[in-house]
N, C-alpha and C. Protein backbone atom coordinates (compact mmCIF):
# COMPACT_ATOMS: atom_id res chain seq x y z
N UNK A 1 0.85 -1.19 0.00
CA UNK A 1 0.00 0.00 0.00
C UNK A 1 0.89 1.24 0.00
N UNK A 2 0.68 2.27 -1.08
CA UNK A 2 1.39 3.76 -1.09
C UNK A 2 0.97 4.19 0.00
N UNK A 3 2.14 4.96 0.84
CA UNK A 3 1.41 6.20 1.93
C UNK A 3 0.57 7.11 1.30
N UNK A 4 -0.28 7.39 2.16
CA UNK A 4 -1.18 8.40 1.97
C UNK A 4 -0.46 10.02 1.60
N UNK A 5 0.41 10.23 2.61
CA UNK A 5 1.27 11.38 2.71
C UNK A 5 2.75 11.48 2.08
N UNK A 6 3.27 12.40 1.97
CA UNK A 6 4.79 11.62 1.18
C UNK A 6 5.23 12.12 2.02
N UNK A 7 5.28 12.66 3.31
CA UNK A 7 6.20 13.11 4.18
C UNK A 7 5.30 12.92 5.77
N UNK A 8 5.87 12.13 6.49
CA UNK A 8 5.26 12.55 7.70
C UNK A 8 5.00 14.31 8.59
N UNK A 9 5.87 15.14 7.66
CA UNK A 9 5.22 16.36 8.53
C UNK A 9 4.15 16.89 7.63
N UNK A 10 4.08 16.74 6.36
CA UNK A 10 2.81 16.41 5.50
C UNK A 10 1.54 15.93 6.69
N UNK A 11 1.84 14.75 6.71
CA UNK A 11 0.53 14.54 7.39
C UNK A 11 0.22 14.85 8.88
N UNK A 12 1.25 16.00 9.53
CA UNK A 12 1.50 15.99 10.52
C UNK A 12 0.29 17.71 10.41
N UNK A 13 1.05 18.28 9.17
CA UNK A 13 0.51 20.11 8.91
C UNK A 13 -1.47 19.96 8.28
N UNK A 14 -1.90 18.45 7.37
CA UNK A 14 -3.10 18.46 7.47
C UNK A 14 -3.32 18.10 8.75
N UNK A 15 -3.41 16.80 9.29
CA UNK A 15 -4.26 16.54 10.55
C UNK A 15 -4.02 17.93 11.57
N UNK A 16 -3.00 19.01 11.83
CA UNK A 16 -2.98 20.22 12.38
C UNK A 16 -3.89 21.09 12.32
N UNK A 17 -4.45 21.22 10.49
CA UNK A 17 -5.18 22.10 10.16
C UNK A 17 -6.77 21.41 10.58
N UNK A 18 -6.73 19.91 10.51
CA UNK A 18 -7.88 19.66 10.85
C UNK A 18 -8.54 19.86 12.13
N UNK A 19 -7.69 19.85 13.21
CA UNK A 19 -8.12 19.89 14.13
C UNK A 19 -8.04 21.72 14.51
N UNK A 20 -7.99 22.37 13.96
CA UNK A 20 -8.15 23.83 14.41
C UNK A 20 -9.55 23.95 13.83
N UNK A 21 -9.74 23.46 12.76
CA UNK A 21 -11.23 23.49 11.72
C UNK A 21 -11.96 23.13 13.14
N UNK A 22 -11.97 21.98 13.18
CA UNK A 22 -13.16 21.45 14.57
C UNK A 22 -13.00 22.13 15.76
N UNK A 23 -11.17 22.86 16.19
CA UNK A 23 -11.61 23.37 17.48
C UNK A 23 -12.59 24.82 17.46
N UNK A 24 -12.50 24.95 16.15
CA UNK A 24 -13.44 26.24 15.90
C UNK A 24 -15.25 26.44 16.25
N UNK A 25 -15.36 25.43 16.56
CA UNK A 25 -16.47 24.95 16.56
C UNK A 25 -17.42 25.55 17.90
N UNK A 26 -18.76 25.52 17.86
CA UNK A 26 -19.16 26.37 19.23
C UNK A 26 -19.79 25.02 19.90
N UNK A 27 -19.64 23.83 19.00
CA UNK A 27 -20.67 22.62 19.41
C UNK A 27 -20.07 21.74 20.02
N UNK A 28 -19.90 20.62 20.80
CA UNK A 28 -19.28 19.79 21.23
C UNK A 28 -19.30 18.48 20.22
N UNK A 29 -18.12 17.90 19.81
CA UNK A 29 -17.59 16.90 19.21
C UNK A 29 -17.31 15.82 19.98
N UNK A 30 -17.59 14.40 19.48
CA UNK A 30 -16.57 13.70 19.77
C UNK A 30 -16.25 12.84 18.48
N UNK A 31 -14.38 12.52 18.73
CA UNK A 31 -14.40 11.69 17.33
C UNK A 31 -14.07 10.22 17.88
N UNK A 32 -14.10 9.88 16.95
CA UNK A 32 -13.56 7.92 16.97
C UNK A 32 -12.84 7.81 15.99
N UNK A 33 -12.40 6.52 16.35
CA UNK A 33 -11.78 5.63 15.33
C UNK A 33 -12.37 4.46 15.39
N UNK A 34 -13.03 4.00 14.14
CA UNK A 34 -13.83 2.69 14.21
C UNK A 34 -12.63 1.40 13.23
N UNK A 35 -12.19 0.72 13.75
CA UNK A 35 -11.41 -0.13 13.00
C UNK A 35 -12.34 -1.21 12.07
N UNK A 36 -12.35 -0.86 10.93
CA UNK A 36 -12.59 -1.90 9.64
C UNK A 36 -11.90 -3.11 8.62
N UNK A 37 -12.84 -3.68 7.82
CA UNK A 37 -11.75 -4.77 7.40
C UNK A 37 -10.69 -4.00 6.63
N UNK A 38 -10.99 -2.49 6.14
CA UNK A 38 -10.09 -2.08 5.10
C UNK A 38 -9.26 -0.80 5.39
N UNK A 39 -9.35 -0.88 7.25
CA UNK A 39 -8.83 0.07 7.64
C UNK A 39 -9.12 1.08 8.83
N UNK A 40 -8.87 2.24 9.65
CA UNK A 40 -9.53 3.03 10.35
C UNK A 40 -10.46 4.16 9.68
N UNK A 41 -11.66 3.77 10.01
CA UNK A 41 -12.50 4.94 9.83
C UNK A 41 -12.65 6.20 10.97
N UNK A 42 -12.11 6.87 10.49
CA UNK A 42 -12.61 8.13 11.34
C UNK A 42 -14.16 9.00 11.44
N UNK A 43 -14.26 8.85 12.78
CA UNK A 43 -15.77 9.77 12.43
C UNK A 43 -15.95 10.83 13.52
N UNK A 44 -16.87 11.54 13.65
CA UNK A 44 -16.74 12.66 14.62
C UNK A 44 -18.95 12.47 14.74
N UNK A 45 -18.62 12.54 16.24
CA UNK A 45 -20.57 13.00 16.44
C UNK A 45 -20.44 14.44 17.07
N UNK A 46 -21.90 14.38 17.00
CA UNK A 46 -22.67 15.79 17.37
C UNK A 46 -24.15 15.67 17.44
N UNK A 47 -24.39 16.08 18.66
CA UNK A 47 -25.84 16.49 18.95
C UNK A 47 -26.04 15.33 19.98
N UNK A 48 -27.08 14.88 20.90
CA UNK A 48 -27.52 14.18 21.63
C UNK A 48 -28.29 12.65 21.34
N UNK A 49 -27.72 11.39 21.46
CA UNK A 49 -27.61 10.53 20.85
C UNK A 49 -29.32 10.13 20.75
N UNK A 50 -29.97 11.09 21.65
CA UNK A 50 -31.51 10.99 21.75
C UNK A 50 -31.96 11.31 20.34
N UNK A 51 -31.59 11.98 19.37
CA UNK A 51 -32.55 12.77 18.40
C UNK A 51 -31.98 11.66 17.77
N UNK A 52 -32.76 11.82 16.38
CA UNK A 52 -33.00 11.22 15.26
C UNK A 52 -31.30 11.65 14.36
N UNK A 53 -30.95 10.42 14.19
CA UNK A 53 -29.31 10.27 13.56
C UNK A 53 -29.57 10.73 12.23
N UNK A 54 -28.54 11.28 11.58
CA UNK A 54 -28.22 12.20 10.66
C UNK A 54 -27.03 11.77 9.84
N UNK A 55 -26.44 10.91 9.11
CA UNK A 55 -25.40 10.93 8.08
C UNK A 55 -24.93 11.74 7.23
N UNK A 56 -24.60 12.41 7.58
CA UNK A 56 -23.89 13.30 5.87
C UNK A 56 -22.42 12.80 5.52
N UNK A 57 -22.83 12.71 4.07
CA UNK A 57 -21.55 12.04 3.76
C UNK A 57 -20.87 12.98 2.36
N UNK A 58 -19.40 13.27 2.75
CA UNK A 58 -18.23 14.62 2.26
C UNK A 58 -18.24 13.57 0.80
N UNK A 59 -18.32 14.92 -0.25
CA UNK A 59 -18.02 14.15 -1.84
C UNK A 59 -15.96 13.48 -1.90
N UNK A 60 -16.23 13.73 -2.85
CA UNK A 60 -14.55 12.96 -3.60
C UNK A 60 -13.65 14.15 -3.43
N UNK A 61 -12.31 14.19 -2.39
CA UNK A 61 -11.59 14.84 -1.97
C UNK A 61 -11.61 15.78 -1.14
N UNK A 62 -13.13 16.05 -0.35
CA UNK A 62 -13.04 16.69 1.03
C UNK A 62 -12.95 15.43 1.92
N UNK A 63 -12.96 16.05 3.47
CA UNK A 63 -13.41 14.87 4.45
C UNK A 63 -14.57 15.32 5.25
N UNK A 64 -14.78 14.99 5.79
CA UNK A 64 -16.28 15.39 7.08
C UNK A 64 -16.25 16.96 7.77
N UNK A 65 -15.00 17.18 7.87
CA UNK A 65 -14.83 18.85 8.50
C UNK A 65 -14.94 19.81 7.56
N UNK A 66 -14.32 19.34 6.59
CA UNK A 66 -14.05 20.69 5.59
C UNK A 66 -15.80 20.41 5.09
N UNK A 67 -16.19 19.82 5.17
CA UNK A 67 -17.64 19.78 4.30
C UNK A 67 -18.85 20.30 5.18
N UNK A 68 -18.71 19.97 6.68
CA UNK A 68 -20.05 19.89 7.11
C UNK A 68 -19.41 20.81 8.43
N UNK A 69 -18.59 21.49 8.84
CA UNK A 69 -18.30 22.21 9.61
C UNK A 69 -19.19 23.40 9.90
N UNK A 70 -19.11 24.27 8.74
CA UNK A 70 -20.49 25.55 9.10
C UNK A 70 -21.77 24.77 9.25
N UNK A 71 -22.37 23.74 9.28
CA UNK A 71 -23.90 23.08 9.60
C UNK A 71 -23.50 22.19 10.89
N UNK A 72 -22.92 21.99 11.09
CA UNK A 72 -22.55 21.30 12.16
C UNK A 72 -23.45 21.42 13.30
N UNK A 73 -23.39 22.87 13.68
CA UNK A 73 -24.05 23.62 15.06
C UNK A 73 -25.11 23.35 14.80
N UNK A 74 -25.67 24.03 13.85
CA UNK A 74 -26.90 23.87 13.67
C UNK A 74 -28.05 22.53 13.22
N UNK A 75 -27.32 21.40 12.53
CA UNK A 75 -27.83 20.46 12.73
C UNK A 75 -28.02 19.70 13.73
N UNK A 76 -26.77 19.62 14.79
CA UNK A 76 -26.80 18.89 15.94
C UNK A 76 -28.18 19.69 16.98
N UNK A 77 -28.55 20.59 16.30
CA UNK A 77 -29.84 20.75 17.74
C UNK A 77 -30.66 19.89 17.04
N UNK A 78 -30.89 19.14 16.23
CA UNK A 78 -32.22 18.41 15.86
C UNK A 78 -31.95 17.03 15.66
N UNK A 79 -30.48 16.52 15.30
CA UNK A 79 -30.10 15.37 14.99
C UNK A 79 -28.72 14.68 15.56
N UNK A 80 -28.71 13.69 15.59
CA UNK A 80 -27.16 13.08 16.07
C UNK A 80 -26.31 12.90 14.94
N UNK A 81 -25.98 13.94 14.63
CA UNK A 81 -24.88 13.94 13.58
C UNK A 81 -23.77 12.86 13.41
N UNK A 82 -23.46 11.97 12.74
CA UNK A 82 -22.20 10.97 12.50
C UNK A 82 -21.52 11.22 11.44
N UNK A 83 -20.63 12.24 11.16
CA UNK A 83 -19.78 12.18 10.08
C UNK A 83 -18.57 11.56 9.95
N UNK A 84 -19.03 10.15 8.89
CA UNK A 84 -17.68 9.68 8.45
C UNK A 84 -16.80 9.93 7.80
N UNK A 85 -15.58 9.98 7.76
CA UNK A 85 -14.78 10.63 6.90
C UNK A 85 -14.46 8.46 5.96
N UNK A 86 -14.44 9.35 4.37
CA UNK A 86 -14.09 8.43 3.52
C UNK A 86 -12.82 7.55 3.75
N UNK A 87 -12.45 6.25 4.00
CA UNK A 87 -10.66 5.99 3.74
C UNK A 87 -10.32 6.20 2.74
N UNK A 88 -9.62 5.91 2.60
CA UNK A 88 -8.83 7.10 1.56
C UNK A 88 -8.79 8.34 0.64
N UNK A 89 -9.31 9.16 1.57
CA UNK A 89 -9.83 10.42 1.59
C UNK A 89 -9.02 11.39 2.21
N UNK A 90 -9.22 12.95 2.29
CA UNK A 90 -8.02 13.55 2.68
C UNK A 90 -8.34 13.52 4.37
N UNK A 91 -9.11 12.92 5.07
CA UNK A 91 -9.48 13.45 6.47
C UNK A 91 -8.13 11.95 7.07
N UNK A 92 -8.68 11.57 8.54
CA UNK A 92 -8.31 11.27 9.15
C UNK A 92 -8.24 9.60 9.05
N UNK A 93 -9.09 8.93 8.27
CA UNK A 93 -9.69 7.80 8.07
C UNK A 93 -8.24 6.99 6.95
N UNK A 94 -7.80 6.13 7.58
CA UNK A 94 -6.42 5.38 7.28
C UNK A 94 -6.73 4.32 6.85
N UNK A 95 -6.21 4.18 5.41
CA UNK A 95 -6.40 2.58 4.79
C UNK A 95 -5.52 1.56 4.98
N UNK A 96 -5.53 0.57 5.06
CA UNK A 96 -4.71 -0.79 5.24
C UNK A 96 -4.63 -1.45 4.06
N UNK A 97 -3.66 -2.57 4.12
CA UNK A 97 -3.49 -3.27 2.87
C UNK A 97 -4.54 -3.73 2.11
N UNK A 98 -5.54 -4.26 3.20
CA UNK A 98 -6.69 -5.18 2.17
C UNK A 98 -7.33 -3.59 1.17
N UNK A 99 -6.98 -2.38 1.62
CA UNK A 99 -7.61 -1.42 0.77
C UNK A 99 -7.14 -1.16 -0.53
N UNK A 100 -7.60 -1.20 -1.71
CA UNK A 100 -7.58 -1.19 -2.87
C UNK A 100 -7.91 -0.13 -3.97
């Protein structure tokens, strides 16, 4: 499997920028890492696991922050937001060998 990054401070200056994106935030986050057959998925919630769940899913070459960051706030008052970020995608979500 190619690295994702060609330099570890590469992937050191996105995941940096990512996490200033989310600390920007007025809403409370939490993220995970869900381990899959084809790798770590990264995801981030929002809103109260009581409301009615919400998927939005980032097109081809954003990840979950850069896409759904300004709705964020405002969706989480009505829904439990789960944004996955794609593997092999630019967010946080890390592919493994079986990924193809």
């Amino acid at each position: 499997l190619r690295p994702r990054y060609k330099t570890e401070n590469g992937q050191r200056l996105i995941y940096e920028s990512y996490d200033r994106l989310l600390a920007g935030l007025s809403v409370p986050l939490e993220q995970q890492n869900i381990p899959t057959t084809y790798g770590i998925t990264h995801i981030i919630t929002a809103g109260s696991s009581e409301n009615p769940p919400l998927l939005p899913l980032h097109g081809t070459g954003d990840n979950a922050a850069m896409m759904w960051v300004y709705h964020m706030e405002e969706l989480s008052q009505a829904f439990y937001v789960i944004a996955i970020y794609n593997i092999g995608g630019s967010g946080k979500s890390e592919p493994n060998d079986n990924y193809s």
